[in-house]
N, C-alpha and C. Protein backbone atom coordinates (compact mmCIF):
# COMPACT_ATOMS: atom_id res chain seq x y z
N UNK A 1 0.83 -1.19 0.00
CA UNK A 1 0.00 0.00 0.00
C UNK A 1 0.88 1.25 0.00
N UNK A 2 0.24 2.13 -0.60
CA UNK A 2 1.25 3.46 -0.45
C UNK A 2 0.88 4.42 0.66
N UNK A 3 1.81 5.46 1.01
CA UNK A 3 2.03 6.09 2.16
C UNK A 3 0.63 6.94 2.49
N UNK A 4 -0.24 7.35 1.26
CA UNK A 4 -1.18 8.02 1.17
C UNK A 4 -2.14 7.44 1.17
N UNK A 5 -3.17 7.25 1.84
CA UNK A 5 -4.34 6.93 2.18
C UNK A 5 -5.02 5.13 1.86
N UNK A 6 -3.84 4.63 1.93
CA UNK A 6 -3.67 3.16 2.19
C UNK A 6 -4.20 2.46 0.69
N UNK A 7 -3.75 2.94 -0.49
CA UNK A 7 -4.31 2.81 -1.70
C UNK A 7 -2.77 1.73 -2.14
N UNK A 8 -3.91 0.79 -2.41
CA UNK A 8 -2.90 -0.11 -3.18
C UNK A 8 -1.32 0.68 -4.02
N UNK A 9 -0.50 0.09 -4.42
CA UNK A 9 0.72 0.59 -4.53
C UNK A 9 0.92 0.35 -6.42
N UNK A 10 0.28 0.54 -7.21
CA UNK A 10 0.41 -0.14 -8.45
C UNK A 10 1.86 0.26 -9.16
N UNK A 11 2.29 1.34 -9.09
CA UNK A 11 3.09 1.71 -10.25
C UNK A 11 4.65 0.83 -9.93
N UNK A 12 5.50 0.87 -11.02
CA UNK A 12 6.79 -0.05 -11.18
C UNK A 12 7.66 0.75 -10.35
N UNK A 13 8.11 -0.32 -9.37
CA UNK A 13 9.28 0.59 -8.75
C UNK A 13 10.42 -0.36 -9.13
N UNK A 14 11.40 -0.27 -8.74
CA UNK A 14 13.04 -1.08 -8.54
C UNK A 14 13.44 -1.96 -7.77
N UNK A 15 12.44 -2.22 -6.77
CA UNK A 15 12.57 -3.24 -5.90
C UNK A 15 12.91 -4.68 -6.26
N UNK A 16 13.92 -5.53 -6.01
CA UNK A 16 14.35 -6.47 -6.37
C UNK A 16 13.43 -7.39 -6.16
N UNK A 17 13.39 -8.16 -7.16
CA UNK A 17 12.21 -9.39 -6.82
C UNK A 17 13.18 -10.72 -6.66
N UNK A 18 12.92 -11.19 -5.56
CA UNK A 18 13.12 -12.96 -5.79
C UNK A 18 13.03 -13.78 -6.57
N UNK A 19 13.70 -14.69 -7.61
CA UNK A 19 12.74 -15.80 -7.79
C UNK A 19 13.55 -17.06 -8.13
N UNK A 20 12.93 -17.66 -7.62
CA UNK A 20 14.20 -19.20 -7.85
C UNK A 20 13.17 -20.24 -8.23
N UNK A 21 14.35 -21.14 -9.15
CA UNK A 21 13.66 -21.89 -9.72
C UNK A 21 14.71 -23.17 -9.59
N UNK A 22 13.71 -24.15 -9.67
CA UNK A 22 14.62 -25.70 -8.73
C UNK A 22 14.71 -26.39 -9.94
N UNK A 23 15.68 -26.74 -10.80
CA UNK A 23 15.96 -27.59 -12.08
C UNK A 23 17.21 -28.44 -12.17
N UNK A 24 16.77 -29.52 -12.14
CA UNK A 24 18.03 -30.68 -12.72
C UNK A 24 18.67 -29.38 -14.07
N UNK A 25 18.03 -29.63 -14.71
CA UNK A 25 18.54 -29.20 -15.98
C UNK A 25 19.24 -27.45 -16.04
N UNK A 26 18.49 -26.99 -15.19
CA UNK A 26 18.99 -25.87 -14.77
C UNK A 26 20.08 -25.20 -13.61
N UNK A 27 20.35 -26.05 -12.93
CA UNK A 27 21.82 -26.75 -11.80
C UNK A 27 22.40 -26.07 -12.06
N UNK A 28 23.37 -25.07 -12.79
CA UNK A 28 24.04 -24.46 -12.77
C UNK A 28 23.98 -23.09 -13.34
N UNK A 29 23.15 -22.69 -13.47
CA UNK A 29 22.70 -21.97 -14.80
C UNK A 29 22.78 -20.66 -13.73
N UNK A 30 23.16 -19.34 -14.29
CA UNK A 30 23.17 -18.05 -13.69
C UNK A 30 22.54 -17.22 -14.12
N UNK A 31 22.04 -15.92 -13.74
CA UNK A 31 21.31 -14.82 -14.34
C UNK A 31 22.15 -13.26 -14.10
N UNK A 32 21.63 -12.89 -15.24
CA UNK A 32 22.42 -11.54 -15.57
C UNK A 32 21.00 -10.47 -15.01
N UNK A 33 21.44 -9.38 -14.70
CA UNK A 33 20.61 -8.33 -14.28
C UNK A 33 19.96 -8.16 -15.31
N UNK A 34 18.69 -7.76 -15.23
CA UNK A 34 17.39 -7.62 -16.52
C UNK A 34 16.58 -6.41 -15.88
N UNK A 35 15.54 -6.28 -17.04
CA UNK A 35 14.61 -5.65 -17.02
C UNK A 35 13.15 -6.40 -16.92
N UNK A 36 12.10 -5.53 -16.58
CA UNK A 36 10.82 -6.47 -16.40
C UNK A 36 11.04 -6.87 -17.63
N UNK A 37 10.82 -6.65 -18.87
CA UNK A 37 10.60 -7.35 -20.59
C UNK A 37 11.33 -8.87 -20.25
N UNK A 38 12.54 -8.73 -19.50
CA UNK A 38 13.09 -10.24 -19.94
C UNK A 38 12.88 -10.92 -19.40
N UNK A 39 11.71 -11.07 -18.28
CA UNK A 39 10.71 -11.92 -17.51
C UNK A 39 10.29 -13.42 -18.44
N UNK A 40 9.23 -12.75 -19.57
CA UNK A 40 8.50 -13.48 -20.28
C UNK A 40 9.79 -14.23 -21.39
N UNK A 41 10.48 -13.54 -21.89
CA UNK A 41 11.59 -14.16 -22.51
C UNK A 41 12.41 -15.71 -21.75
N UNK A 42 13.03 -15.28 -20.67
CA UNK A 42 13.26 -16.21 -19.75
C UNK A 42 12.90 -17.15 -19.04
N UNK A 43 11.17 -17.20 -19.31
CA UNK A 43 10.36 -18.42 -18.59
C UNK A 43 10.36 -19.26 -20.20
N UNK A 44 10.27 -18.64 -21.48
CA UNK A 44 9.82 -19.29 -22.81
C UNK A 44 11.44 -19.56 -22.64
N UNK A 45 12.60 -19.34 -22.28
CA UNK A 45 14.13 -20.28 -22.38
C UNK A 45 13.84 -21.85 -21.38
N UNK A 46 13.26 -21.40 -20.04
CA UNK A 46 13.21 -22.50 -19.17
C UNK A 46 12.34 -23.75 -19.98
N UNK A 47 11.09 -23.27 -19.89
CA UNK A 47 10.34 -24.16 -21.22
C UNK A 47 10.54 -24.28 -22.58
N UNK A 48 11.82 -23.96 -22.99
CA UNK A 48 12.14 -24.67 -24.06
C UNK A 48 11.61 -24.41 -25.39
N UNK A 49 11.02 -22.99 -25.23
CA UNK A 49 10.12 -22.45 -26.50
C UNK A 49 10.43 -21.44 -26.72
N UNK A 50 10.42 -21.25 -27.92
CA UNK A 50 10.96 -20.11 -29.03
C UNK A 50 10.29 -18.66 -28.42
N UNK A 51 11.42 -17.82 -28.36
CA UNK A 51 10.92 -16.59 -27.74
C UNK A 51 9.99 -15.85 -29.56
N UNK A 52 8.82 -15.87 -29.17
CA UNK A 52 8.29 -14.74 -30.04
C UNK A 52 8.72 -13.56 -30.72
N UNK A 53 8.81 -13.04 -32.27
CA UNK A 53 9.52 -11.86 -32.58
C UNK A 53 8.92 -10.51 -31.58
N UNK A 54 7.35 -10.53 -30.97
CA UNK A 54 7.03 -9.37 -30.03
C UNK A 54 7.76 -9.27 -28.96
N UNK A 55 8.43 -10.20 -28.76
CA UNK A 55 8.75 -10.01 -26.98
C UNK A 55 10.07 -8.89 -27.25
N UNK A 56 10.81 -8.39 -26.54
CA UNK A 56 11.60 -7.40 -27.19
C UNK A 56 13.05 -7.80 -25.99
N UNK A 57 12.39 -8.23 -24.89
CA UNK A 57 13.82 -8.38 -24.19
C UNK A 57 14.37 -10.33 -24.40
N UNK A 58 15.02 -9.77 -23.49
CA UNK A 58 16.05 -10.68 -23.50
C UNK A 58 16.16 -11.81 -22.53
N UNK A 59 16.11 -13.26 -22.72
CA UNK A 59 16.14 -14.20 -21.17
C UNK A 59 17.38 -13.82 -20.64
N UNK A 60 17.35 -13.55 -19.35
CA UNK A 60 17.85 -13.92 -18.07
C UNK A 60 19.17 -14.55 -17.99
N UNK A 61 18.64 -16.12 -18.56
CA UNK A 61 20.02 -17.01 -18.23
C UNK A 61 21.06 -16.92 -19.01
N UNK A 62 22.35 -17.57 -18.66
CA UNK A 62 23.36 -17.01 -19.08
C UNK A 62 23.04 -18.00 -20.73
N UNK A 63 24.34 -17.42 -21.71
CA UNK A 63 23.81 -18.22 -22.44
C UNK A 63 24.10 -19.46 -23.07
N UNK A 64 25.40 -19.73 -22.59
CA UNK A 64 25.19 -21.77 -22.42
C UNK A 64 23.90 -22.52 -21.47
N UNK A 65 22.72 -21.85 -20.71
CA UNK A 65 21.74 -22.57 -20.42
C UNK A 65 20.45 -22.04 -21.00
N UNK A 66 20.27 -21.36 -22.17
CA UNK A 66 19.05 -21.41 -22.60
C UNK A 66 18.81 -22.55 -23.61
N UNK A 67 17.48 -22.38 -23.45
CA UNK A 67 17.22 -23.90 -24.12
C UNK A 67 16.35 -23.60 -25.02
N UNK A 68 16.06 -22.52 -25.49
CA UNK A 68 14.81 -22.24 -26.16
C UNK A 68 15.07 -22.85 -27.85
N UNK A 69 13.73 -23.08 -28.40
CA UNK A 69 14.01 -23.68 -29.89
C UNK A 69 14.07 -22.71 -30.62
N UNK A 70 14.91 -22.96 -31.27
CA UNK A 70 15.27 -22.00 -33.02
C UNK A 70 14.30 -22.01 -33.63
């Protein structure tokens, strides 16, 4: 909530988000600092599917562990 009159907090701030993900296949795999865009990019590397020409950023993982299809 924000400081003003207890109204939900919507807009993008910088706050670091968590997120881990538990993979045999992914065991070693590291991440580079991103932007929100390379969210959706980086879940279509984990699953193994072709990032879309719309998406505009970039996955996450380094890049000996993406797996996404050509």
């Amino acid at each position: 909530h924000d400081d003003e009159g207890d109204q939900p907090h919507t807009a993008h701030t910088l706050n670091p988000v968590p997120c881990l993900l538990v993979s045999d296949v992914h065991r070693n795999a590291t991440l580079r600092n991103g932007v929100l865009a390379d969210i959706a990019p980086t879940l279509c590397a984990i699953m193994g599917l072709a990032q879309p020409q719309e998406m505009t950023g970039k996955s996450l993982l380094s890049v000996g562990h993406a797996h996404a299809v050509a």
